[in-house]
N, C-alpha and C. Protein backbone atom coordinates (compact mmCIF):
# COMPACT_ATOMS: atom_id res chain seq x y z
N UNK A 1 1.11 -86.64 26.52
CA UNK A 1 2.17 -86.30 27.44
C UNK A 1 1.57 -86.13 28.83
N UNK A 2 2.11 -86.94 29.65
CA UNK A 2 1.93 -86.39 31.37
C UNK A 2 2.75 -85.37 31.91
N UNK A 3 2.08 -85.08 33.24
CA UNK A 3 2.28 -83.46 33.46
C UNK A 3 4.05 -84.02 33.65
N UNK A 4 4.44 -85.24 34.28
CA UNK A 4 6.16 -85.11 34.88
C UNK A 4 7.31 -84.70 32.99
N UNK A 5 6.26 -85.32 32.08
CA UNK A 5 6.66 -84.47 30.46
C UNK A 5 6.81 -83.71 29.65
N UNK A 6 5.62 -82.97 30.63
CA UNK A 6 5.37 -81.67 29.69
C UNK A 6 6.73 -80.87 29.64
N UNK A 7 7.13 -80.43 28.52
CA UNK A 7 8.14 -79.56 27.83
C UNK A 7 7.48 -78.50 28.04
N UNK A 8 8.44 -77.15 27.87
CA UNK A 8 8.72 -75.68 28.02
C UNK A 8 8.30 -75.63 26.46
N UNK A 9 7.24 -74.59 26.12
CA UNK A 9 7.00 -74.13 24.94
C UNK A 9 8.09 -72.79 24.35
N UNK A 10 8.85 -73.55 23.40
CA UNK A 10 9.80 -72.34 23.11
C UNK A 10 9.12 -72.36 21.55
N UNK A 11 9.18 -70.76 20.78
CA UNK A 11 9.52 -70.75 19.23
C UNK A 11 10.83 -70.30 18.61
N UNK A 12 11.58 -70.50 17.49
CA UNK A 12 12.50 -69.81 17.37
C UNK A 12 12.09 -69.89 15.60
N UNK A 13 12.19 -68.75 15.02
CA UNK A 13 11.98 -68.45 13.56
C UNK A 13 13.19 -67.95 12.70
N UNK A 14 13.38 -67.76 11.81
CA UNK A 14 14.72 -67.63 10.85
C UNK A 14 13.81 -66.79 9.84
N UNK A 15 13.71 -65.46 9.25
CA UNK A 15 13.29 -64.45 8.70
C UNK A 15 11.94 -65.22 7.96
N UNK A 16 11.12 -65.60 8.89
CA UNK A 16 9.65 -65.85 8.80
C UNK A 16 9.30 -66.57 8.04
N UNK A 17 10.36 -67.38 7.47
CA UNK A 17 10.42 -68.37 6.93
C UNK A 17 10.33 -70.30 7.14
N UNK A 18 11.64 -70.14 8.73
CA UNK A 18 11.65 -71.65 8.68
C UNK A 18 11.12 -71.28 10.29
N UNK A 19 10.55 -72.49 11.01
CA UNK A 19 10.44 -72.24 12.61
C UNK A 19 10.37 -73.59 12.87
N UNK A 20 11.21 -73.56 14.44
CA UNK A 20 11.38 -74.72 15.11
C UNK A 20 10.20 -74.53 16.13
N UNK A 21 9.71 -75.55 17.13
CA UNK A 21 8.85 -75.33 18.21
C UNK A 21 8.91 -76.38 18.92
N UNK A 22 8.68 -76.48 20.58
CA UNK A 22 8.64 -77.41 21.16
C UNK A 22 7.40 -77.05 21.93
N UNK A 23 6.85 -78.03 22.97
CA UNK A 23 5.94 -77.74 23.61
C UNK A 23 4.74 -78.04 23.06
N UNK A 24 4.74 -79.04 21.92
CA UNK A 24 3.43 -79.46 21.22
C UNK A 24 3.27 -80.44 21.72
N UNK A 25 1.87 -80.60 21.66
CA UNK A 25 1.11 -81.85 22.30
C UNK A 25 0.29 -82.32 20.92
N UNK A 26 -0.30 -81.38 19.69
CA UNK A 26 -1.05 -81.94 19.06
C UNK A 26 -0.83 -81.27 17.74
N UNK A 27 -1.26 -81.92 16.70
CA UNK A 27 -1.28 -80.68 15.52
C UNK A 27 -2.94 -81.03 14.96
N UNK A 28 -3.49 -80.31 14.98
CA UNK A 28 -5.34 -80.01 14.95
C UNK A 28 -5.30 -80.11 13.09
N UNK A 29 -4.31 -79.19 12.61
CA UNK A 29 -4.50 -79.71 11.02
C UNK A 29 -3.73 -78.76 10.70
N UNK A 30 -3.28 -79.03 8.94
CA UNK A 30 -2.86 -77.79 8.97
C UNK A 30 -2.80 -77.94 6.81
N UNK A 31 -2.55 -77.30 6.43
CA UNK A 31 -2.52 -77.32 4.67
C UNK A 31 -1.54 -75.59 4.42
N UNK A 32 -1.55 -75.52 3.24
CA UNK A 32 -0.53 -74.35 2.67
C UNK A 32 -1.03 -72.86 3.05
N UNK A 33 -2.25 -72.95 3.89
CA UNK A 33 -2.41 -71.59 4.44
C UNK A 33 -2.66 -71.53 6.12
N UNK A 34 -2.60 -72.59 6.62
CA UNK A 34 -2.55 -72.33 8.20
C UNK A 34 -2.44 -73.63 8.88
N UNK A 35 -1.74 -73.54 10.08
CA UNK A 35 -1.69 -74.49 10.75
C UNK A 35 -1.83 -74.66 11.98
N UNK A 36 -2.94 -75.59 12.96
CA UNK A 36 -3.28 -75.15 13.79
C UNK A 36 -2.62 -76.50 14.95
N UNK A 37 -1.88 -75.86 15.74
CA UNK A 37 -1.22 -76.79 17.06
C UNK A 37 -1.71 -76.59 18.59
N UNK A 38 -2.02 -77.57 19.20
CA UNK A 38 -1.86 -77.46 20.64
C UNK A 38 -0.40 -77.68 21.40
N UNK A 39 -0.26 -76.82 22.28
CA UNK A 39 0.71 -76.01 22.94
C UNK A 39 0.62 -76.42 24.13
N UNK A 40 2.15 -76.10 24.94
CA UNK A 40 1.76 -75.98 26.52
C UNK A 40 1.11 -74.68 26.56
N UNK A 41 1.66 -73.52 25.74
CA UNK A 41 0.74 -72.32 26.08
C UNK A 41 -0.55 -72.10 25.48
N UNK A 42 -0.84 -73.03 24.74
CA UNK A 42 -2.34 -72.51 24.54
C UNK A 42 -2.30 -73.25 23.30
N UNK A 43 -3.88 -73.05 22.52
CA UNK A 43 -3.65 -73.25 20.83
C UNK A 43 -2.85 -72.38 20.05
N UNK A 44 -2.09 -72.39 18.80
CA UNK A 44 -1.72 -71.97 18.26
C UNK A 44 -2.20 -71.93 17.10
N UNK A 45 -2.01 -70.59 16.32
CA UNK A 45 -2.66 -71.01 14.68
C UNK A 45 -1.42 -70.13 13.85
N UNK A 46 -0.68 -70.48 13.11
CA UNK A 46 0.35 -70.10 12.06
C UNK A 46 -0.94 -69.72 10.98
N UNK A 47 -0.47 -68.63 9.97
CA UNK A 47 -1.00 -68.53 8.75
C UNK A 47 0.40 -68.09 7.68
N UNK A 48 -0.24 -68.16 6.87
CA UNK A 48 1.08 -67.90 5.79
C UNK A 48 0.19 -68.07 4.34
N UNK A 49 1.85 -68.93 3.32
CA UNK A 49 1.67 -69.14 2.19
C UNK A 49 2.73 -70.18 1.72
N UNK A 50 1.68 -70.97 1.33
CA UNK A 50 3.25 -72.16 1.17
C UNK A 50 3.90 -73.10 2.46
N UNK A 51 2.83 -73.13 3.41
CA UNK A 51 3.03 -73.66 4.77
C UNK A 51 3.08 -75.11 4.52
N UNK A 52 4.16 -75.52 5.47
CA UNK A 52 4.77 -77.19 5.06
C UNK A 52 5.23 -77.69 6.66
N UNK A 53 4.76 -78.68 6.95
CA UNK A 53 5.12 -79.23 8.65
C UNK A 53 6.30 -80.29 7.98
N UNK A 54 7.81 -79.62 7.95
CA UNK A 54 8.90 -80.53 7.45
C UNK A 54 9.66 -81.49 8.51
N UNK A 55 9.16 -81.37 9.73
CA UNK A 55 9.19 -82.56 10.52
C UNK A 55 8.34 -82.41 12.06
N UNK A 56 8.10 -83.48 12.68
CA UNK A 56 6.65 -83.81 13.33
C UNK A 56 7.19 -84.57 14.37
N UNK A 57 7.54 -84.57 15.69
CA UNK A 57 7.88 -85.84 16.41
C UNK A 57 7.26 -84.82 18.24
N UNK A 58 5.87 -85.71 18.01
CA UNK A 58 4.78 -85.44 19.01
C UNK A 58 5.35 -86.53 20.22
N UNK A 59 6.49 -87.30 19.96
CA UNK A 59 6.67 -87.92 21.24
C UNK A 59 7.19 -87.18 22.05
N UNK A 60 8.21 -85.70 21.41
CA UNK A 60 9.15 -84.95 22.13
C UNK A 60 8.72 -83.91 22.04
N UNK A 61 7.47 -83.28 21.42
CA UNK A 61 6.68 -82.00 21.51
C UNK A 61 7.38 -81.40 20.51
N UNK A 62 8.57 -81.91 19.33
CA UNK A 62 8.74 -81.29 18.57
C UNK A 62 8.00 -81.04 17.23
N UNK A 63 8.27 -79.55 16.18
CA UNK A 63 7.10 -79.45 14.87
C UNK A 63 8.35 -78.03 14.63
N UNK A 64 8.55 -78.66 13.29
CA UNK A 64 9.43 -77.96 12.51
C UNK A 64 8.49 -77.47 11.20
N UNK A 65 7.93 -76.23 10.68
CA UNK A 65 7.88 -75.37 9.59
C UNK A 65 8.31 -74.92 8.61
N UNK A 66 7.81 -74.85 7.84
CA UNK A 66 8.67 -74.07 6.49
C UNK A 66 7.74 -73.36 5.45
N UNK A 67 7.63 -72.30 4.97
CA UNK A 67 7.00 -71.12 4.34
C UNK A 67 7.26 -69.72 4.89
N UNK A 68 6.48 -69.12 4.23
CA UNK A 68 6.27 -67.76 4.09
C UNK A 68 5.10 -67.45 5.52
N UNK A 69 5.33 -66.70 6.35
CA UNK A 69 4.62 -66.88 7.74
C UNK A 69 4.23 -65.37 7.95
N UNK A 70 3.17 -65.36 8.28
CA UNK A 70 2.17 -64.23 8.18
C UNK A 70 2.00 -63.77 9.39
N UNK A 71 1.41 -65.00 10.49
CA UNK A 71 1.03 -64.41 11.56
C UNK A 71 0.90 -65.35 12.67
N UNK A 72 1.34 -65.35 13.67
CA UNK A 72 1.22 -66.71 14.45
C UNK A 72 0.21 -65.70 15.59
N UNK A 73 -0.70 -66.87 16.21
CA UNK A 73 -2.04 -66.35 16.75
C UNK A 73 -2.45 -67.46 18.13
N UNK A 74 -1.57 -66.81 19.23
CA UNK A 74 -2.59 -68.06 20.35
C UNK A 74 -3.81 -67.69 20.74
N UNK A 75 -4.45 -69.09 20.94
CA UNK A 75 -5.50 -69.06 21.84
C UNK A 75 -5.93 -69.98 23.20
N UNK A 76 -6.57 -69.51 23.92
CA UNK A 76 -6.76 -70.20 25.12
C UNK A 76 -8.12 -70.57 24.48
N UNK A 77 -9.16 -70.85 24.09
CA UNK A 77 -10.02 -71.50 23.50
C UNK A 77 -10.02 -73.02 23.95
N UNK A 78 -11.26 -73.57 24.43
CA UNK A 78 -11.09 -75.18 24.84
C UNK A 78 -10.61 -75.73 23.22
N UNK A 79 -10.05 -77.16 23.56
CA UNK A 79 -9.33 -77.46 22.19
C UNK A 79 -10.79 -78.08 21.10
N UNK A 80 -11.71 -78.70 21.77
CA UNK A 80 -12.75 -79.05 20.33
C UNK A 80 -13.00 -78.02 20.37
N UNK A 81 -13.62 -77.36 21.32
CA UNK A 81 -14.53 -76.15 20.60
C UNK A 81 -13.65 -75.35 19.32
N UNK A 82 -12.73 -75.01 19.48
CA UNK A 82 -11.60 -74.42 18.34
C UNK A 82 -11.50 -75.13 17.17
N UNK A 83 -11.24 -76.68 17.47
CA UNK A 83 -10.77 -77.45 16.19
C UNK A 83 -12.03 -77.34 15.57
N UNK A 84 -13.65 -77.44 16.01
CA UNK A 84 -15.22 -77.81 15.24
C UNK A 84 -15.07 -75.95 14.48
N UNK A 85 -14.69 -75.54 15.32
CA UNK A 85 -14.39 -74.14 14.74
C UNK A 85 -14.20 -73.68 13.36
N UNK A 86 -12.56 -74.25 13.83
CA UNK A 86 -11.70 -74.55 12.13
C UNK A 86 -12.54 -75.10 11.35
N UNK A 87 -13.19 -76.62 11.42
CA UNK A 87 -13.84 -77.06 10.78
C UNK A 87 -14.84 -76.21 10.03
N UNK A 88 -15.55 -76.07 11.05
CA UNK A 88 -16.77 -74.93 10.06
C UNK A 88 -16.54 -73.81 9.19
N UNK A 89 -15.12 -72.97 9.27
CA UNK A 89 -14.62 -71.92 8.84
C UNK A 89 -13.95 -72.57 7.64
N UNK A 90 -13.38 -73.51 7.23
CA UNK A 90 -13.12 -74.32 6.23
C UNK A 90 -14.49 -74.78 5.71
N UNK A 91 -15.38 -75.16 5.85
CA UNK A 91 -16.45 -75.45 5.36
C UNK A 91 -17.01 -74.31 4.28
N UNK A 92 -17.03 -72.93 5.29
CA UNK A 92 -17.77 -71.97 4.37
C UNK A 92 -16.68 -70.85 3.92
N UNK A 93 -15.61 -71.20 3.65
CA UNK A 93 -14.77 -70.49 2.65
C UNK A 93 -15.46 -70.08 1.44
């Protein structure tokens, strides 16, 4: 996305269950316990149980959710340094 594109990062959640979001630029990865997105506001990391990305459309910054949601977590973190991050923290689980 170029800057005349960039979308307004909104969240909106339904009893911590389902969540809509705009303002994505990337999704870094994600499986049934966390999911990690780039943001206009920063990185993001969802955790939960049962985490599911039930629709994805990075042309419009949209990312729709579904599970049990624990804790949503930004960061200003440069984006590899974070994603090699994840990586390694998945490594030594």
């Amino acid at each position: 996305m170029d800057a005349a594109t960039v979308r307004p990062h909104e969240l909106r959640f339904l009893d911590r269950g389902q969540g809509k979001m705009t303002g994505v630029s990337d999704v870094y990865s994600f499986d049934d316990h966390e999911i990690l997105l780039a943001t206009t506001a920063g990185l993001l990391t969802i955790r939960g149980k049962e985490l599911h990305v039930s629709r994805l459309c990075l042309e419009e910054g949209e990312v729709d959710v579904e599970g049990h949601i624990d804790s949503l977590v930004y960061s200003d973190s440069g984006r590899k340094n974070h994603k090699d991050q994840a990586l390694l923290a998945r490594l030594f689980r």
